[in-house]
C-alpha atoms as a PDB file:
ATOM      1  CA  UNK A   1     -18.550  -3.825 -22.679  1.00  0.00           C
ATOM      2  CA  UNK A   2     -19.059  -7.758 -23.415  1.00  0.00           C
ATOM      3  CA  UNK A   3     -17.705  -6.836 -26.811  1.00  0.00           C
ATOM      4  CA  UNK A   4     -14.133  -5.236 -25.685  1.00  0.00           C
ATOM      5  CA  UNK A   5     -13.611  -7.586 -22.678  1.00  0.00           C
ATOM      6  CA  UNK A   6     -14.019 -10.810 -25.079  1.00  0.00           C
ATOM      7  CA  UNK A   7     -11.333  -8.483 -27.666  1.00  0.00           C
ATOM      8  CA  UNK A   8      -8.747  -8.668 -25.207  1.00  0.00           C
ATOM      9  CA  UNK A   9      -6.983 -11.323 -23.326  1.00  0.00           C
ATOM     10  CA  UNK A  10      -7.240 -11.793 -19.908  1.00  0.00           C
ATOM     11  CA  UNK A  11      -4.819  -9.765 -17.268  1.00  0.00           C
ATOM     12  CA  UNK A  12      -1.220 -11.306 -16.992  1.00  0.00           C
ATOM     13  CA  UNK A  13      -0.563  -9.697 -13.660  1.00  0.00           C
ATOM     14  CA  UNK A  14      -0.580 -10.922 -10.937  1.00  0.00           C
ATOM     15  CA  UNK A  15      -1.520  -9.632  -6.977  1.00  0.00           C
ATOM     16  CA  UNK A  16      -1.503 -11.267  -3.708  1.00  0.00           C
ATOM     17  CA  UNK A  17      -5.444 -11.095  -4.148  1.00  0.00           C
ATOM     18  CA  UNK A  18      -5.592 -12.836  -7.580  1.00  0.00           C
ATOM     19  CA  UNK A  19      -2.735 -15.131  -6.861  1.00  0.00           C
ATOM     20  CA  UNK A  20      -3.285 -17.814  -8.149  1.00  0.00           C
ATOM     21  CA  UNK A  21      -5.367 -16.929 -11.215  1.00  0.00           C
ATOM     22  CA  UNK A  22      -5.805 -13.463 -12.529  1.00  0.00           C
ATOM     23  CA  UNK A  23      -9.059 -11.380 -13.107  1.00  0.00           C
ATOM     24  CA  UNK A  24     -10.922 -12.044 -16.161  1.00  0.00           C
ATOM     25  CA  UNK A  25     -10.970  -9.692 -18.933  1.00  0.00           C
ATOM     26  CA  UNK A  26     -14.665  -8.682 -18.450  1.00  0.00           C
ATOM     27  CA  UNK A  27     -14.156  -7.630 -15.430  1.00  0.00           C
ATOM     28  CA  UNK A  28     -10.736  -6.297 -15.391  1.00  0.00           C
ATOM     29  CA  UNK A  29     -11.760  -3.745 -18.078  1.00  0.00           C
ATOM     30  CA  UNK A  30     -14.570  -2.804 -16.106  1.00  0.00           C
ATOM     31  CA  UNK A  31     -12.345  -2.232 -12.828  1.00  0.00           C
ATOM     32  CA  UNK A  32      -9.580  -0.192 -15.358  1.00  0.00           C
ATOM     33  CA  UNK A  33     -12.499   2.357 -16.603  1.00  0.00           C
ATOM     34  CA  UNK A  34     -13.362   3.224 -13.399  1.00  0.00           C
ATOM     35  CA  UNK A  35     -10.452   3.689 -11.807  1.00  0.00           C
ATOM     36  CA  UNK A  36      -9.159   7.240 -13.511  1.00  0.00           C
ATOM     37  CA  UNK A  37      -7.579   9.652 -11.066  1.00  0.00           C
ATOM     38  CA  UNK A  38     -10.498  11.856 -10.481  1.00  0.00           C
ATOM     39  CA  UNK A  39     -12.844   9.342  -9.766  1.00  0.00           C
ATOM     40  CA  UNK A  40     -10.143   7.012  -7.135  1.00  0.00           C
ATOM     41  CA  UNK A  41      -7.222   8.557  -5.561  1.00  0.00           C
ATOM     42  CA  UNK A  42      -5.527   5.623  -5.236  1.00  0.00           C
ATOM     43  CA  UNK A  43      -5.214   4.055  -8.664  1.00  0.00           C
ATOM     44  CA  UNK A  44      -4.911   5.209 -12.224  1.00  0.00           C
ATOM     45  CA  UNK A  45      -4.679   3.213 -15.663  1.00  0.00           C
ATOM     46  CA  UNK A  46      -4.644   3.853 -19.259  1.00  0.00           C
ATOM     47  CA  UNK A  47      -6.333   2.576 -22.427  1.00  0.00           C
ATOM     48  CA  UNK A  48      -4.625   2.525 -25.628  1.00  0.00           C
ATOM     49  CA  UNK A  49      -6.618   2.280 -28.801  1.00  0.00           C
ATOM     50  CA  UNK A  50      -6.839   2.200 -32.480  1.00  0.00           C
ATOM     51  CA  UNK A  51     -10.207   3.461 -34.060  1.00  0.00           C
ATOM     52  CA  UNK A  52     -11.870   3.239 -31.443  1.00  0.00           C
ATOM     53  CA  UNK A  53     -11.189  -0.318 -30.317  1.00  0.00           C
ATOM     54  CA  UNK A  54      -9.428  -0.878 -27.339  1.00  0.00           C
ATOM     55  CA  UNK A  55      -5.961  -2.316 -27.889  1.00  0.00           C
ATOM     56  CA  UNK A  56      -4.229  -2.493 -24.567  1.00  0.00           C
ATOM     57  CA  UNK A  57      -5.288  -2.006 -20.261  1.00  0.00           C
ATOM     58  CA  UNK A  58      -2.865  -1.030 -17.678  1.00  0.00           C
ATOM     59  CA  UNK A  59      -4.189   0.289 -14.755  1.00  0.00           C
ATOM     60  CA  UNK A  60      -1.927   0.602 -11.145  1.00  0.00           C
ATOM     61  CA  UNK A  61      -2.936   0.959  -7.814  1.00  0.00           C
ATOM     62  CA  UNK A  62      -1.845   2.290  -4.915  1.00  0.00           C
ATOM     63  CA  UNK A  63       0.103  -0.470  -2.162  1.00  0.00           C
ATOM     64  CA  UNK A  64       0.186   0.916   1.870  1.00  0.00           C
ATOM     65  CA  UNK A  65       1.421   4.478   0.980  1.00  0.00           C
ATOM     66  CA  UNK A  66       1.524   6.812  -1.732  1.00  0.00           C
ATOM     67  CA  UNK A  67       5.388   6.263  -2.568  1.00  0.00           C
ATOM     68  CA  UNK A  68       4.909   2.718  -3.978  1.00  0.00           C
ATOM     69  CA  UNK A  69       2.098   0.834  -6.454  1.00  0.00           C
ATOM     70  CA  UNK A  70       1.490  -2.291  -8.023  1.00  0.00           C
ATOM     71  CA  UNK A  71       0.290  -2.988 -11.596  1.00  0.00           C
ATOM     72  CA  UNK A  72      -3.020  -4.933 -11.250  1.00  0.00           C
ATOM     73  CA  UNK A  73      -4.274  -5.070 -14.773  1.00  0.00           C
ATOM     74  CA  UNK A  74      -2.488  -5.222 -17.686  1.00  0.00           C
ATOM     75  CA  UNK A  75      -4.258  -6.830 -20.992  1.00  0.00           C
ATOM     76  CA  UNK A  76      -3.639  -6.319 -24.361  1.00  0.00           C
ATOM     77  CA  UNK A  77      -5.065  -8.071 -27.699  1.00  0.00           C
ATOM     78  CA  UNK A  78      -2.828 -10.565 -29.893  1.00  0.00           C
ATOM     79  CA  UNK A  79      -1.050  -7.794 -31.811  1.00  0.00           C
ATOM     80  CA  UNK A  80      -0.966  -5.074 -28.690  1.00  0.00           C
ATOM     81  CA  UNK A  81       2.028  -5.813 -27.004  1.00  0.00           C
ATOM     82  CA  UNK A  82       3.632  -2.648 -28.409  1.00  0.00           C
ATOM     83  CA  UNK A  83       0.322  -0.553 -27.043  1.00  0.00           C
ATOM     84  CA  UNK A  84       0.688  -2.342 -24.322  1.00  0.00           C
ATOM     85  CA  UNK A  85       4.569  -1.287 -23.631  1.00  0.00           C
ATOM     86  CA  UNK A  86       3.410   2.290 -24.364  1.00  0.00           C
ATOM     87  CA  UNK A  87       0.449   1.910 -22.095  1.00  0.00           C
ATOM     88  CA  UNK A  88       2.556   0.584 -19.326  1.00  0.00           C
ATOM     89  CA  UNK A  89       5.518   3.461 -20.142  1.00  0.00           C
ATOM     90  CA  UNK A  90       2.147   6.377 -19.829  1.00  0.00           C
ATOM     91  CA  UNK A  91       0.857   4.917 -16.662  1.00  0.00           C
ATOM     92  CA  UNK A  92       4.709   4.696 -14.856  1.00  0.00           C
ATOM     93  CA  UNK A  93       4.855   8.706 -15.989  1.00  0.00           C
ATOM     94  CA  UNK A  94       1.405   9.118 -14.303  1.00  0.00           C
ATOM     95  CA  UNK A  95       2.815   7.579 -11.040  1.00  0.00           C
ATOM     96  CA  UNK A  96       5.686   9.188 -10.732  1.00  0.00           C
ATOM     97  CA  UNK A  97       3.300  13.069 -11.212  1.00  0.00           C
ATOM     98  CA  UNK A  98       1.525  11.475  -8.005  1.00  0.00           C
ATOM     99  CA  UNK A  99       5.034  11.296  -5.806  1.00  0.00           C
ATOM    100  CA  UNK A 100       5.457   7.327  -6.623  1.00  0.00           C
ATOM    101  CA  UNK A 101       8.939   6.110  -6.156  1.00  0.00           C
ATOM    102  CA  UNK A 102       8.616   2.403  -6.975  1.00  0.00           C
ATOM    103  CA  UNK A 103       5.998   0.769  -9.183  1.00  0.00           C
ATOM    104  CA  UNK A 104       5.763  -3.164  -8.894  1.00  0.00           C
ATOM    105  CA  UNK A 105       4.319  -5.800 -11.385  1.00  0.00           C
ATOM    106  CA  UNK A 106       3.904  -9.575 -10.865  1.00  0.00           C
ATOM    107  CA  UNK A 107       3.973 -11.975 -13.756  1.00  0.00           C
ATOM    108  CA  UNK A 108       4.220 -16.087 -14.220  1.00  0.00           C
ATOM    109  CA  UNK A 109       7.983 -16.824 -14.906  1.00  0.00           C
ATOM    110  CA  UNK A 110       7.519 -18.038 -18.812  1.00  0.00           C
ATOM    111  CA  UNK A 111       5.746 -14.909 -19.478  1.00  0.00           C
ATOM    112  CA  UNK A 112       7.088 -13.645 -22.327  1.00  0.00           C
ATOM    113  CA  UNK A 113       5.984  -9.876 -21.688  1.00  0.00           C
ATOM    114  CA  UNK A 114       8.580  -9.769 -19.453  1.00  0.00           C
ATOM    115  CA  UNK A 115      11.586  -8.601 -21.791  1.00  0.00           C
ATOM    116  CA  UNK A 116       9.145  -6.173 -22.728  1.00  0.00           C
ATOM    117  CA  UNK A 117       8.592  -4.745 -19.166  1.00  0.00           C
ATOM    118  CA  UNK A 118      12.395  -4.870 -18.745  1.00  0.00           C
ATOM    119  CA  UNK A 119      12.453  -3.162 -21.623  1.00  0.00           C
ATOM    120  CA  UNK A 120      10.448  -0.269 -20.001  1.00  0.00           C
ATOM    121  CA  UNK A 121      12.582   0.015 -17.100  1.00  0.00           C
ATOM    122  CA  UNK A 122      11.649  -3.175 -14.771  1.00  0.00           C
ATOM    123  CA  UNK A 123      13.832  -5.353 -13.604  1.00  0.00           C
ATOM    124  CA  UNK A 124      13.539  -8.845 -11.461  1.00  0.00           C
ATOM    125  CA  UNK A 125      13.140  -8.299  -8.034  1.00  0.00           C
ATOM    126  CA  UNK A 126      12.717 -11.872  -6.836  1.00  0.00           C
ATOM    127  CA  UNK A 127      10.953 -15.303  -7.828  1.00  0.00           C
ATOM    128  CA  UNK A 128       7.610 -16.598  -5.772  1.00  0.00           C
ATOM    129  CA  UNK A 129       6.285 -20.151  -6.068  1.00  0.00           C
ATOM    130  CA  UNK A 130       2.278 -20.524  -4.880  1.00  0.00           C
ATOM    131  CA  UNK A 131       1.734 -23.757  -3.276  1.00  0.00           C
ATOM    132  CA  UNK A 132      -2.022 -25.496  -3.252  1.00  0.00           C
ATOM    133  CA  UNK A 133      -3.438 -27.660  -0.556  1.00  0.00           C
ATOM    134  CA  UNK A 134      -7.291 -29.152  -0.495  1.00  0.00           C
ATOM    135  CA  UNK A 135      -8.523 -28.874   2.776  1.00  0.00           C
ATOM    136  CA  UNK A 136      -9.030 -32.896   2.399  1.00  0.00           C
ATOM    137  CA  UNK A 137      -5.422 -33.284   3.782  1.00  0.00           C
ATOM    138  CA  UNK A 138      -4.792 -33.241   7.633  1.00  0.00           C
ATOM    139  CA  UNK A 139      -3.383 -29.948   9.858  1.00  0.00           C
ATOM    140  CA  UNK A 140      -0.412 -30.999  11.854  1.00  0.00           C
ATOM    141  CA  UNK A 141      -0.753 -30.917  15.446  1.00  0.00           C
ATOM    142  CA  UNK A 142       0.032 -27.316  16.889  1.00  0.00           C
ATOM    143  CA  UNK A 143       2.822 -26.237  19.108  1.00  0.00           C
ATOM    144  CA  UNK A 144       1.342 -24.496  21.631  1.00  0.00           C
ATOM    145  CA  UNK A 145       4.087 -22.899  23.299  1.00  0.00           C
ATOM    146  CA  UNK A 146       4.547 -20.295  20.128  1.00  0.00           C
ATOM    147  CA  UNK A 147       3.231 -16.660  21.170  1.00  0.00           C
ATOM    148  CA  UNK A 148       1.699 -14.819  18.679  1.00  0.00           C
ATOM    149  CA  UNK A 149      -0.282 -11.766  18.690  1.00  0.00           C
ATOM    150  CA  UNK A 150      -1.950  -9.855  16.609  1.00  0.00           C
ATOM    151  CA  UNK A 151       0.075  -6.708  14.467  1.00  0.00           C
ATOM    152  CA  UNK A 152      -1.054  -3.483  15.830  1.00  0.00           C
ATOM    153  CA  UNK A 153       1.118   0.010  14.873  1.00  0.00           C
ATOM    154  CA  UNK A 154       3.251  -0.097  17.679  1.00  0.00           C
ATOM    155  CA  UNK A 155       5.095  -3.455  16.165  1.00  0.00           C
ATOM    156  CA  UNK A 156       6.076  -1.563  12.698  1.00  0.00           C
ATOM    157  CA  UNK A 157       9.539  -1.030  14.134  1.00  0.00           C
ATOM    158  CA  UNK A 158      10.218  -4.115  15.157  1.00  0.00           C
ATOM    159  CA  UNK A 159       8.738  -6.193  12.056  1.00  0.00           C
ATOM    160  CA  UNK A 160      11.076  -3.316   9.811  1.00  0.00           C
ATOM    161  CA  UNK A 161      14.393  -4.762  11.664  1.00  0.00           C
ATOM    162  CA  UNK A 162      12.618  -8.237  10.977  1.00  0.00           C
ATOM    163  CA  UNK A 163      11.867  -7.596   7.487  1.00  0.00           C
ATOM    164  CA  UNK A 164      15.326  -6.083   7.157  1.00  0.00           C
ATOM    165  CA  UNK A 165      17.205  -9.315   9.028  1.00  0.00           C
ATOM    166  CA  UNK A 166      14.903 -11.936   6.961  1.00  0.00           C
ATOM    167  CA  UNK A 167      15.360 -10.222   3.173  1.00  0.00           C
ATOM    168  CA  UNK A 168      18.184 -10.470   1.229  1.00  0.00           C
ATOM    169  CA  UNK A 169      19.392  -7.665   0.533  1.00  0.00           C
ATOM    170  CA  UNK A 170      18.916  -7.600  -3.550  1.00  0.00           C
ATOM    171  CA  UNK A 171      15.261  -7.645  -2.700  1.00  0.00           C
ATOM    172  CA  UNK A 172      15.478  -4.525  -0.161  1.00  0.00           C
ATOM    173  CA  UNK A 173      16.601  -2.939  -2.870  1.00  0.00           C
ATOM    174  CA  UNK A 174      14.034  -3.194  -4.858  1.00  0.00           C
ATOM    175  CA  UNK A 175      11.142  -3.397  -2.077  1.00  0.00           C
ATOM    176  CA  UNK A 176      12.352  -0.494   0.334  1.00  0.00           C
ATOM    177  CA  UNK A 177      15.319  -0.537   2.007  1.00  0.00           C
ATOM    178  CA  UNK A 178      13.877   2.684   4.513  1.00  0.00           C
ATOM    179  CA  UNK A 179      11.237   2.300   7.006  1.00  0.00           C
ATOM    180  CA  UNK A 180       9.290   4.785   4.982  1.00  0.00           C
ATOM    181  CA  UNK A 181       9.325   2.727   1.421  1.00  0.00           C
ATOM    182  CA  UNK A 182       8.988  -0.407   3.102  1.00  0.00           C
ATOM    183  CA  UNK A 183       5.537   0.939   4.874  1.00  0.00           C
ATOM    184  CA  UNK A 184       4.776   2.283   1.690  1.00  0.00           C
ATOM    185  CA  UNK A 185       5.281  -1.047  -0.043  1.00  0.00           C
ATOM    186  CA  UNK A 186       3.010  -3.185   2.459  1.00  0.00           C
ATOM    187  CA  UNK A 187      -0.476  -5.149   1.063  1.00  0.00           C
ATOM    188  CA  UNK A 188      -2.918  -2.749   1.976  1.00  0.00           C
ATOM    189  CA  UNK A 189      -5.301  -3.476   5.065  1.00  0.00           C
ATOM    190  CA  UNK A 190      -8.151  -5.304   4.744  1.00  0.00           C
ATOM    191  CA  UNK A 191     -11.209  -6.765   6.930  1.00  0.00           C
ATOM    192  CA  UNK A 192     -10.500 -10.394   5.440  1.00  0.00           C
ATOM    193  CA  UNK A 193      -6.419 -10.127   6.097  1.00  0.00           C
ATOM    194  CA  UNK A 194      -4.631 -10.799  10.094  1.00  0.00           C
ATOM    195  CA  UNK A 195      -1.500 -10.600  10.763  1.00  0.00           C
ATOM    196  CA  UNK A 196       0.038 -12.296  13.888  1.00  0.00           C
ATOM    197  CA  UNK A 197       4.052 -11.372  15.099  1.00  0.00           C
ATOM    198  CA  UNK A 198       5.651 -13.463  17.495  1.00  0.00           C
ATOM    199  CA  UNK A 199       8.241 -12.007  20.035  1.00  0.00           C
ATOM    200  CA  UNK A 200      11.466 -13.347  22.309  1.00  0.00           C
ATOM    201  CA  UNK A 201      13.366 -11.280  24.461  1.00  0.00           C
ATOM    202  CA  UNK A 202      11.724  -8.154  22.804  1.00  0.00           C
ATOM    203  CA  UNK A 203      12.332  -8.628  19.044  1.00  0.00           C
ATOM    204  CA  UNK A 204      10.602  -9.681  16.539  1.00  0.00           C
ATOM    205  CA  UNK A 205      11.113 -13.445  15.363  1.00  0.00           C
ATOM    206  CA  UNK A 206       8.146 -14.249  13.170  1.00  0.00           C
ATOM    207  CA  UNK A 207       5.236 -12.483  11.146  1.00  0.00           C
ATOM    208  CA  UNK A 208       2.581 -14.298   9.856  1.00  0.00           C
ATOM    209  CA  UNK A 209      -0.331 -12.906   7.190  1.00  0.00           C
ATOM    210  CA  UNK A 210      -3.323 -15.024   6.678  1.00  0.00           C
ATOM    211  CA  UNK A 211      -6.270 -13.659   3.507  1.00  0.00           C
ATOM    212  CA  UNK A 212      -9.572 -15.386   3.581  1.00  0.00           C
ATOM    213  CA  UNK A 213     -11.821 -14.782   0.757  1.00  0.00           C
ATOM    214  CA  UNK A 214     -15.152 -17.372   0.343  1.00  0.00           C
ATOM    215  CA  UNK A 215     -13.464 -20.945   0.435  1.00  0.00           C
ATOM    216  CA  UNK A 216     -10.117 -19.678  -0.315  1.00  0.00           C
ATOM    217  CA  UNK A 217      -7.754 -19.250   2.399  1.00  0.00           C
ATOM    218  CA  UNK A 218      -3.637 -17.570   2.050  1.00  0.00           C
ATOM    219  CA  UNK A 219      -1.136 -17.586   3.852  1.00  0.00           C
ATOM    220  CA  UNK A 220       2.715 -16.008   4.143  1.00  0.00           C
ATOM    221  CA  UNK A 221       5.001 -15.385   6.722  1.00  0.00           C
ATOM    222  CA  UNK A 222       8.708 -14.360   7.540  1.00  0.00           C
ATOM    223  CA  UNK A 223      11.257 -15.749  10.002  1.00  0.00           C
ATOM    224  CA  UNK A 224      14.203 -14.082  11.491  1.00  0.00           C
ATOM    225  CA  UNK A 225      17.375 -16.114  10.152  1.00  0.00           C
ATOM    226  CA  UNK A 226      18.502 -17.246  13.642  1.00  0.00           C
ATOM    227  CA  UNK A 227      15.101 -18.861  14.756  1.00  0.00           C
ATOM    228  CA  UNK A 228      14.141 -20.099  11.124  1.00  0.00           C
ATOM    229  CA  UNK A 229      14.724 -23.854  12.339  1.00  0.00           C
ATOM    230  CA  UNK A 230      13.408 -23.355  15.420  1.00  0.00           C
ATOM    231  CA  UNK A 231      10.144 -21.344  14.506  1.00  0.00           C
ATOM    232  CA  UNK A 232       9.186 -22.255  10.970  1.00  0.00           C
ATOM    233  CA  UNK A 233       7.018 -25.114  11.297  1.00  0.00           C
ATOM    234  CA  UNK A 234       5.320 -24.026  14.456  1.00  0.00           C
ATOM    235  CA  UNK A 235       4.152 -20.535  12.711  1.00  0.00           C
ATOM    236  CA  UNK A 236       3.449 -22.435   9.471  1.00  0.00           C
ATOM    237  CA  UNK A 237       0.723 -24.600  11.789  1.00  0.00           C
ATOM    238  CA  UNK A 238      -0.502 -21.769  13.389  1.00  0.00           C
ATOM    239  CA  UNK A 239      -1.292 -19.765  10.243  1.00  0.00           C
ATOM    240  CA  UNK A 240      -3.100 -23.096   8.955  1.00  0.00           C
ATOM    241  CA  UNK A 241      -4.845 -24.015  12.471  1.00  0.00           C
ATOM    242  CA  UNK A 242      -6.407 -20.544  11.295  1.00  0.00           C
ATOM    243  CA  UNK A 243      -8.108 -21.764   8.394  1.00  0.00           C
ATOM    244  CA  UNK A 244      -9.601 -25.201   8.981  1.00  0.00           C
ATOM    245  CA  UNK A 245     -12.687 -24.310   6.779  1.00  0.00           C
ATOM    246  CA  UNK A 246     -11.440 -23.293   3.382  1.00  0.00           C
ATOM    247  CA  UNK A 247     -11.290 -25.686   0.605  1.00  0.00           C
ATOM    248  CA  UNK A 248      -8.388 -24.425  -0.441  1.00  0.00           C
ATOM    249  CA  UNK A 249      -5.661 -22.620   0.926  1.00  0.00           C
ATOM    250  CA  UNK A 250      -2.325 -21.080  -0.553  1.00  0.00           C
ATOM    251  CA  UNK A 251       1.073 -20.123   0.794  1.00  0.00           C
ATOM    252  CA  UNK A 252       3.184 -17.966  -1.354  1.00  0.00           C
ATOM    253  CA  UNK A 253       6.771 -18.826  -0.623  1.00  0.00           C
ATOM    254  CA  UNK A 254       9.668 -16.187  -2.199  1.00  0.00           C
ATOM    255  CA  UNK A 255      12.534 -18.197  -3.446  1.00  0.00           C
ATOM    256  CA  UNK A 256      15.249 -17.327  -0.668  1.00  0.00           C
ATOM    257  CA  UNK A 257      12.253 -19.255   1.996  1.00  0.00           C
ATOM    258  CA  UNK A 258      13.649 -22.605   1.293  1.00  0.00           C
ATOM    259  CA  UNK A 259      12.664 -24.579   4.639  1.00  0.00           C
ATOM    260  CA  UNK A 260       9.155 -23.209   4.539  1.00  0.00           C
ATOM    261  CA  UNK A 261       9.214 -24.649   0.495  1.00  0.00           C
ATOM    262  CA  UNK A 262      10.102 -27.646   1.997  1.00  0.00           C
ATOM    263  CA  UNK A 263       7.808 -28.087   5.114  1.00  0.00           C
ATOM    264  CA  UNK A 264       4.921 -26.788   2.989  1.00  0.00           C
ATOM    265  CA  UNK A 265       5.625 -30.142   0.506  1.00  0.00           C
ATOM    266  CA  UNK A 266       5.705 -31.998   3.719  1.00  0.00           C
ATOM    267  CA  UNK A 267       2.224 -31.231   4.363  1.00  0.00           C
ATOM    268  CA  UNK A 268       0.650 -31.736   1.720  1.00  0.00           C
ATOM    269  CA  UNK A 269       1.220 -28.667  -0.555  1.00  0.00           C
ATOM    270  CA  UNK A 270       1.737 -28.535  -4.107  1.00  0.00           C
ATOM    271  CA  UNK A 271       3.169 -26.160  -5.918  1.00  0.00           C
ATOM    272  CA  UNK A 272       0.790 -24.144  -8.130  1.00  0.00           C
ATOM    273  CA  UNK A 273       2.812 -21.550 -10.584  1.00  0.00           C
ATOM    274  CA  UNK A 274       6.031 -19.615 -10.246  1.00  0.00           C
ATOM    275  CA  UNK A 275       5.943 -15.983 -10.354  1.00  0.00           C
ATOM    276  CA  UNK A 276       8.692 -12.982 -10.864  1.00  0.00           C
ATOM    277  CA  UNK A 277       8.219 -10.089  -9.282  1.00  0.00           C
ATOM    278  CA  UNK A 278       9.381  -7.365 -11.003  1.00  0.00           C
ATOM    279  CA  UNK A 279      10.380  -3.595  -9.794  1.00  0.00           C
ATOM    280  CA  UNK A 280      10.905  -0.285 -11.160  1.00  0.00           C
ATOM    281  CA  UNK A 281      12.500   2.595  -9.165  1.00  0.00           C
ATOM    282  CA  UNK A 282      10.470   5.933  -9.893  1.00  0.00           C
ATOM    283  CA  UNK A 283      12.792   8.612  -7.479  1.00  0.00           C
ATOM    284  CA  UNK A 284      15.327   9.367 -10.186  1.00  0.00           C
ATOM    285  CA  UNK A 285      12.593  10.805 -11.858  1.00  0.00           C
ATOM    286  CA  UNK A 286      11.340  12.452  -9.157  1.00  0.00           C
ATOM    287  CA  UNK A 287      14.429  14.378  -8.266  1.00  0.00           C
ATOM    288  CA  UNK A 288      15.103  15.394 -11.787  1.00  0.00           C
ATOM    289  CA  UNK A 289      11.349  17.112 -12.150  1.00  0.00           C
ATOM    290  CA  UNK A 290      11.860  18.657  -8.451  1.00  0.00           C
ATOM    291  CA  UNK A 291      15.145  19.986 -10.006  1.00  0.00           C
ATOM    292  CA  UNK A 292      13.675  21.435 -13.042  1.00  0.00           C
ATOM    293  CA  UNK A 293      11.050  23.031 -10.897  1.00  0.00           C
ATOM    294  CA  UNK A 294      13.756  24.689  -8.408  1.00  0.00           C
ATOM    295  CA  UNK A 295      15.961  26.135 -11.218  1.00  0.00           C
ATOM    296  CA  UNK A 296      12.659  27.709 -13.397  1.00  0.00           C
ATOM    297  CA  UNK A 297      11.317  29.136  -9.864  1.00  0.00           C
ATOM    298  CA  UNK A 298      14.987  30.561  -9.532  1.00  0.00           C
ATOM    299  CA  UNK A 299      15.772  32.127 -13.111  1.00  0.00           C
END
């Protein structure tokens, strides 16, 4: 195992989790060979190789529902790329068998896989920058008129007509533009991840997601456009008034969030690495094998 992981690179995907540094290769080949269908429902990968020796990892897994995924390891040796395209090509066919309908991958901008992905049928969705902050620096005061509570089910309608009022739509596109593909899109839940949505007049204004993991602390959010001035900064504070103890702490900004780029420079923030996220739509597919099916069943 020592001997493959040091054979291939390390992973040059990206998710929220590894944001912003991706898993080793050790352990990313590890996570790959044990996450085959039968043994995890909710991921899948594939290994190409040549006698033998392992040439390329992809493995997916599953995001909030079973309609969308996310690459989360893709690693190939210095002459793989082309096992690795095939790799990738194999895995989308595997996720579109289990009823995907959009299959995600996160890269750093200068990557220069990503002509190859495009080649296999992704396309940009949208650029993210990760800021950095040591805890060293200082919190800004918060505003303690801002009402938050925390996400429960009963607020997935409401942050949907946020999410859809707050994204442009050439993003929607790519990330969900029905209820049901946008909850299938979501970060999974997870005991080290809150989420907070703040409400006027009965509709949703502001959603904040904060990660902790050991000393590392993460942090997004979304505005509605017509309180972004108004309710930026104070749900920027509150999300970092929530982790006072980590020695460092992240917010991952999406390009179209240009006040919260610039209030997250303001205190203190720098930025760490640009990412493109990068989408591939799966349901054309889909129809066309559900087709096929109907017309043998009717002959």
């Amino acid at each position: 195992m020592v001997g493959l992981g040091r054979a291939l690179r390390s992973s040059i995907v990206y998710t929220r989790d590894t944001i912003p540094e991706s898993s080793g290769s050790i352990f990313s080949l590890f996570k790959s060979s044990n996450s085959v269908p039968f043994l995890r429902r909710a991921a899948t990968g594939t290994i190409a190789s040549r006698k033998l020796r392992p040439t390329a990892v992809v493995s997916a897994r599953q995001l909030a529902g079973m309609l969308s995924w996310e690459i989360d390891v893709l690693q190939y040796i210095s002459d793989g790329k082309e096992d690795a395209v095939e790799a990738l090509a194999m895995l989308s066919d595997r996720v579109a068998l289990a009823k995907g309908r959009a299959i995600f991958m996160r890269v750093a901008s200068e990557n220069v896989f990503i002509r190859d992905a495009r080649r296999n049928g992704f396309f940009p969705s949208h650029h993210e920058t990760v800021y950095e902050r040591v805890s060293s620096a200082t919190v800004s005061s918060l505003d303690e008129t801002i009402s938050m509570k925390l996400v429960t089910a009963e607020d997935a309608i409401a942050l949907f007509r946020l999410y859809c009022s707050s994204v442009p739509s050439e993003i929607r596109t790519h990330q969900g533009m029905t209820f049901e593909l946008w909850t299938s899109s979501a970060e999974p839940s997870k005991r080290t991840t809150k989420e907070w949505v703040s409400y006027r007049d009965g509709v949703a204004r502001g959603w904040l997601r904060i990660f902790k993991r050991g000393m590392v602390g993460k942090l997004e959010l979304m505005v509605h456009p017509d309180d972004e001035l108004e309710l930026t900064r104070p749900l920027l504070d509150f999300g970092l008034s929530r982790l006072p103890d980590r020695r460092n702490m992240y917010v991952l900004v999406p390009e179209h969030q240009i006040l919260l780029a610039r209030l997250v420079s303001q205190r203190g923030f720098k930025p760490r690495g640009d990412f493109l996220m990068l989408a591939k739509s799966l349901a054309v597919r889909e129809r066309i094998e559900e087709t096929a099916r109907f017309t043998a069943v009717s002959r």
